[in-house]
Protein backbone atom coordinates (compact mmCIF):
# COMPACT_ATOMS: atom_id res chain seq x y z
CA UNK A 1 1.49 -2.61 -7.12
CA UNK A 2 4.78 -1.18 -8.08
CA UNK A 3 6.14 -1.93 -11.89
CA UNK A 4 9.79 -1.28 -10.68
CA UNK A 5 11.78 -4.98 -11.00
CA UNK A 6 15.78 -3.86 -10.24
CA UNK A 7 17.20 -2.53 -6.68
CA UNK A 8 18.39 0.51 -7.96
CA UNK A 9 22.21 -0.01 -10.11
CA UNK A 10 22.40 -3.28 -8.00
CA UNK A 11 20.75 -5.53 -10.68
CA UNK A 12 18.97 -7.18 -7.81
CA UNK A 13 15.87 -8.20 -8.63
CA UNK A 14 12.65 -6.33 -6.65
CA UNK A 15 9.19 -5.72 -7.35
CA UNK A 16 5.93 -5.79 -5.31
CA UNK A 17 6.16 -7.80 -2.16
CA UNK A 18 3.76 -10.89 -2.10
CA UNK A 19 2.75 -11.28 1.29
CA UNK A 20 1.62 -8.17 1.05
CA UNK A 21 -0.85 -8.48 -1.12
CA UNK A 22 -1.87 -12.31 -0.19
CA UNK A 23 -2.24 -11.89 3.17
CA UNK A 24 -4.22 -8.37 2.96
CA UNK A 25 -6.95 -10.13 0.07
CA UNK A 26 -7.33 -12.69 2.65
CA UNK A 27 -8.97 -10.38 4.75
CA UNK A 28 -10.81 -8.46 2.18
CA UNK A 29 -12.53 -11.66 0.49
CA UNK A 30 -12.72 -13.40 4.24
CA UNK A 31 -15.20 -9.81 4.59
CA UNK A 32 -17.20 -10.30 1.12
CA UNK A 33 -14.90 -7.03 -0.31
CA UNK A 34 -14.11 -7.18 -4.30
CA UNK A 35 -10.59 -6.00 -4.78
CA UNK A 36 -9.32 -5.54 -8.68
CA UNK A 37 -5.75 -5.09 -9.12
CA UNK A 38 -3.85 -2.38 -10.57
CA UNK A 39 -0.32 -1.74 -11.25
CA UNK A 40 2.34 1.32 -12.37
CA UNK A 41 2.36 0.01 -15.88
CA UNK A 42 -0.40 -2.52 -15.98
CA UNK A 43 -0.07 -6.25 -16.84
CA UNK A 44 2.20 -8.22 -15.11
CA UNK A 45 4.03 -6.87 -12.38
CA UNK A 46 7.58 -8.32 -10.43
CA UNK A 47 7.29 -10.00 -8.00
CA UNK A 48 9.26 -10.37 -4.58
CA UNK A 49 8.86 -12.44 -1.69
CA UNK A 50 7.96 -15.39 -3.00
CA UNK A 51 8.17 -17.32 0.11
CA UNK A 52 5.60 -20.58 -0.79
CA UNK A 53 6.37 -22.22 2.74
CA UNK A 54 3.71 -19.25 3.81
CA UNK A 55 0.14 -20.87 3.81
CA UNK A 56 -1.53 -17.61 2.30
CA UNK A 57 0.62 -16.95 -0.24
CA UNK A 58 0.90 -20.33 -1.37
CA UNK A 59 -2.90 -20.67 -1.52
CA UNK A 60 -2.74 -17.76 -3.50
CA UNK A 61 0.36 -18.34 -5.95
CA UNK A 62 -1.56 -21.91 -6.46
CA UNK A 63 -5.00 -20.32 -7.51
CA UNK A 64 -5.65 -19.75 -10.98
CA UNK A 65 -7.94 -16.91 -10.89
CA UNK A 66 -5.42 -15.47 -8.74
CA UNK A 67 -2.43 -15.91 -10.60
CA UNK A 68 -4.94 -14.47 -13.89
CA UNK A 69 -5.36 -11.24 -12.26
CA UNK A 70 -2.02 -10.71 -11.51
CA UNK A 71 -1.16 -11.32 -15.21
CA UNK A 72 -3.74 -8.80 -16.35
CA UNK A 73 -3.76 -5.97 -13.76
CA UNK A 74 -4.93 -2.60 -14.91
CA UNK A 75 -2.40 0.12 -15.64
CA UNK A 76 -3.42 2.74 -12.83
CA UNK A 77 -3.64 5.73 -15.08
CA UNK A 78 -6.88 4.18 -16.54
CA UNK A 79 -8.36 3.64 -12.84
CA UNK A 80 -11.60 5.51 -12.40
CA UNK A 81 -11.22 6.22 -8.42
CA UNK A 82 -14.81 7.10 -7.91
CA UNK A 83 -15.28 2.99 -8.37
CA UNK A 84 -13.19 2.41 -5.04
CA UNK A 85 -14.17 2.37 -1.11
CA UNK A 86 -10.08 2.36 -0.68
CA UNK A 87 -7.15 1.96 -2.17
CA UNK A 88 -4.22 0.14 -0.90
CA UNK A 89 -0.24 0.25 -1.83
CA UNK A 90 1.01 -2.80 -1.30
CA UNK A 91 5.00 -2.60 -0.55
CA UNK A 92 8.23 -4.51 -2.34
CA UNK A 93 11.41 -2.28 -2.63
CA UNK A 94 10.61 -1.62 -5.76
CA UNK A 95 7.22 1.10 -4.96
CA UNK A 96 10.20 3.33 -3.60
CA UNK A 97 11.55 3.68 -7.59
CA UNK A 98 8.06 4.11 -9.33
CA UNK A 99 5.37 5.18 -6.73
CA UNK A 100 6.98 8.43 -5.91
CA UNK A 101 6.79 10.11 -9.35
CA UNK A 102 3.80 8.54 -10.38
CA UNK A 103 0.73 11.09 -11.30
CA UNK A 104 -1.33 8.11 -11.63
CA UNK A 105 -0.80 7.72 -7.87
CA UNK A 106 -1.21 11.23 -6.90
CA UNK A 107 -4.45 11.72 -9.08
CA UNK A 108 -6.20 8.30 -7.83
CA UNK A 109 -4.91 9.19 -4.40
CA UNK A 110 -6.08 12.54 -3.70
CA UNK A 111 -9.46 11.79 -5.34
CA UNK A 112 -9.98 8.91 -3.33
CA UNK A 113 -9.21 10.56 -0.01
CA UNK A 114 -11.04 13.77 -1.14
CA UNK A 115 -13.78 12.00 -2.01
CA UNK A 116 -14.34 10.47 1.68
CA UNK A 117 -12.98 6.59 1.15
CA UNK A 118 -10.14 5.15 2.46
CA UNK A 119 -6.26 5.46 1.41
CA UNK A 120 -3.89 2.60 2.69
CA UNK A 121 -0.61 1.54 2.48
CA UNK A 122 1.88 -0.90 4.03
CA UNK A 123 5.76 -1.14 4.17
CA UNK A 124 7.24 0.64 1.21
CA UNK A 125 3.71 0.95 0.00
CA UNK A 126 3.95 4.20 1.74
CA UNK A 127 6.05 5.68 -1.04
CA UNK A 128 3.19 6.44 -3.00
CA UNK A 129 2.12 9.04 -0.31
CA UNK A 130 5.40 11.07 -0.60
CA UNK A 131 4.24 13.20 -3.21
CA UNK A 132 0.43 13.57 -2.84
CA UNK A 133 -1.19 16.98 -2.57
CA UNK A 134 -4.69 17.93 -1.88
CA UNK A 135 -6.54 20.16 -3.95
CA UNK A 136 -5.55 22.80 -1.33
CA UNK A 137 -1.69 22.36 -2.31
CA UNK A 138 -1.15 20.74 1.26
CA UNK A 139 0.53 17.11 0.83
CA UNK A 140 -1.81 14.36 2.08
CA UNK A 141 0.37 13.14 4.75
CA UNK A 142 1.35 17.01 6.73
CA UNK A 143 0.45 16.16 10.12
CA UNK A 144 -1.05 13.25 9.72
CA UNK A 145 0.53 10.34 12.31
CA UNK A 146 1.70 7.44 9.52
CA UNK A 147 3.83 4.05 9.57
CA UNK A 148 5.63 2.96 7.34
CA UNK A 149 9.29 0.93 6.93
CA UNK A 150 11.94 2.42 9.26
CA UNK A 151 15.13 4.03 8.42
CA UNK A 152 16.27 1.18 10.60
CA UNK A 153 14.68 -1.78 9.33
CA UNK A 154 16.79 0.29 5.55
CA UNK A 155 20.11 -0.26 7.15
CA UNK A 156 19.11 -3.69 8.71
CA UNK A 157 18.84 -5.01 4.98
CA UNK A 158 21.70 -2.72 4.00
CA UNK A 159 19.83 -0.78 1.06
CA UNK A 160 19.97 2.62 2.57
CA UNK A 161 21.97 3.28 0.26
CA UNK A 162 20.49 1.65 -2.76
CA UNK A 163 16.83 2.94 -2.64
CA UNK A 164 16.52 6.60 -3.63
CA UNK A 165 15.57 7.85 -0.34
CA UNK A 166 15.25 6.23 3.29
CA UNK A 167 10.58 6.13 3.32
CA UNK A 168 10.41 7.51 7.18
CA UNK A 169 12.69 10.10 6.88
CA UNK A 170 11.18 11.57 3.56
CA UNK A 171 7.72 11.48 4.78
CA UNK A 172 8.62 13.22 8.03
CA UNK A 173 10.28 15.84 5.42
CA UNK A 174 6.35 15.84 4.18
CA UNK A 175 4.89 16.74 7.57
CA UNK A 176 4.17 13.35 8.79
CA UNK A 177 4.18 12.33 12.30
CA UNK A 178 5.85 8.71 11.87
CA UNK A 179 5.52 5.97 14.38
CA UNK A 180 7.80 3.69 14.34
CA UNK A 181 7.96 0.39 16.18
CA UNK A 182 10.86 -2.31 16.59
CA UNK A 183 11.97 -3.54 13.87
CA UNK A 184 10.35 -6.36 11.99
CA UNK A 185 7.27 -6.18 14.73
CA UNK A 186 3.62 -5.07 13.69
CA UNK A 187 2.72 -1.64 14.05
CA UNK A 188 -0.49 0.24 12.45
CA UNK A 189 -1.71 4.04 12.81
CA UNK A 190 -5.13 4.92 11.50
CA UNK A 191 -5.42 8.60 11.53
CA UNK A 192 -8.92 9.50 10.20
CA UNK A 193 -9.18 7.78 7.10
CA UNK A 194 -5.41 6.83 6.08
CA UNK A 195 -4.26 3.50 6.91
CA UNK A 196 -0.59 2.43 7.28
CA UNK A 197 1.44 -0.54 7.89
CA UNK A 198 5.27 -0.49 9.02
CA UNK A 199 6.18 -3.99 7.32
CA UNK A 200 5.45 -6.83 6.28
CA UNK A 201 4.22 -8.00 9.46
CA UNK A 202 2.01 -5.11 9.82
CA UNK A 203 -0.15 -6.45 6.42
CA UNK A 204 -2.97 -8.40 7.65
CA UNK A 205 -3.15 -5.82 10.21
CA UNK A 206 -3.21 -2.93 7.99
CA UNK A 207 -6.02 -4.63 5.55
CA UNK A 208 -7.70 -5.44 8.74
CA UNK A 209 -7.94 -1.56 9.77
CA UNK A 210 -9.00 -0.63 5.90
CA UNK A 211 -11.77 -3.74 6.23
CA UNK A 212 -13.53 -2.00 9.38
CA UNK A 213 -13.64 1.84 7.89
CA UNK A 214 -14.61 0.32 4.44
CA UNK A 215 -17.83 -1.54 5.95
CA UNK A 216 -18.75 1.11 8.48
CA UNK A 217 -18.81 3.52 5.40
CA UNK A 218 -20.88 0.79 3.89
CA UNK A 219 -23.37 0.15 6.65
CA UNK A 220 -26.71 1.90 5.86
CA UNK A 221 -27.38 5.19 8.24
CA UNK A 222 -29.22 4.23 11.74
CA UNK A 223 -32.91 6.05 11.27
CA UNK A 224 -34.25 7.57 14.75
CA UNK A 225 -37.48 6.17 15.48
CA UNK A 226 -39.93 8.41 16.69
């Protein structure tokens, strides 16, 4: 999750979106999968979106042992990536300011993907792939299809011109193929082993796609039988 809590010189506060993290752990502990949580600068991050009148973040927001790990979420620069199946950005205006530059990010990216696991992201959450290289110098994302929030959906909330740079634009800069959908409507792409969401309608659908690689990279080998 991102650290970041101000929309740019607006004073507006920002910070990591909560339905997407809610409704994606719904998924992952409705499938048996641990998920720790880590942010920028570790702790407790800002939060955005606090919409209670949603069911699954209110169940959340409510729960004690959810509400503790969000108070004590590991800085990502200690995160040892060879612990993880997948990582998974969630989104909030505020990954756009501190996800970019982050070498926490790159490192625990690349070594994830490189290592065979799954990287995800959804909405802004996408921001943390901007800037990721493989070992080969290549960024992460160059010709890979991706989703993530529109240059659209920017100007529908009027903060193209608040956050640094518009997400779909910058990753098509990057090499990315981006598919983007109507506005505010779901839309994944899986391509290989990166997962992305366009919004935040797109979250349980994103965590969905990470939940089916995850367990088939779980799932012992078949044996032949002779």
């Amino acid at each position: 999750m991102t650290s970041h809590a101000t929309k740019g010189s607006t004073g507006e506060p920002t910070g990591f979106y909560l339905g997407e993290v809610t409704h994606p752990l719904a998924v992952f502990d409705a499938a048996g999968i641990p998920v720790e949580f880590a942010s920028i600068q570790g702790g407790e991050p800002p939060v955005d979106g606090l919409d209670l009148k949603d069911a699954t973040n209110a169940r959340y927001w409510n729960d004690a042992a959810f509400r503790k790990a969000l108070r004590t979420t590991l800085k990502l620069d200690d995160v040892k990536a060879s612990r993880y199946s997948a990582v998974f950005y969630a989104g909030g205006h505020g990954a756009v300011w501190d996800f970019p530059g982050s070498a926490a990010v790159q490192r625990v990216t690349r070594e994830v993907y490189e290592a065979g696991r799954v990287v995800s992201a959804v909405c802004h959450g996408p921001a943390a792939l901007v800037n990721v290289k493989l070992s080969n110098g290549a960024y992460l994302v160059a010709g890979k299809q991706v989703s993530a929030f529109t240059d659209e959906e920017e100007r529908t909330v009027k903060l193209e011109k608040v956050v640094p740079f518009l997400l779909a634009t910058t990753l098509e800069q990057r090499g990315a193929k981006h598919q983007p959908a109507a506005n505010w409507t779901p839309k994944v792409v899986v391509d290989g082993r990166l997962v992305t969401g366009q919004n935040p309608q797109s979250a349980t659908g994103t965590a969905e796609a990470v939940r089916d690689l995850v367990l088939k990279q779980a799932a012992p080998a078949s044996k032949s039988v002779p």
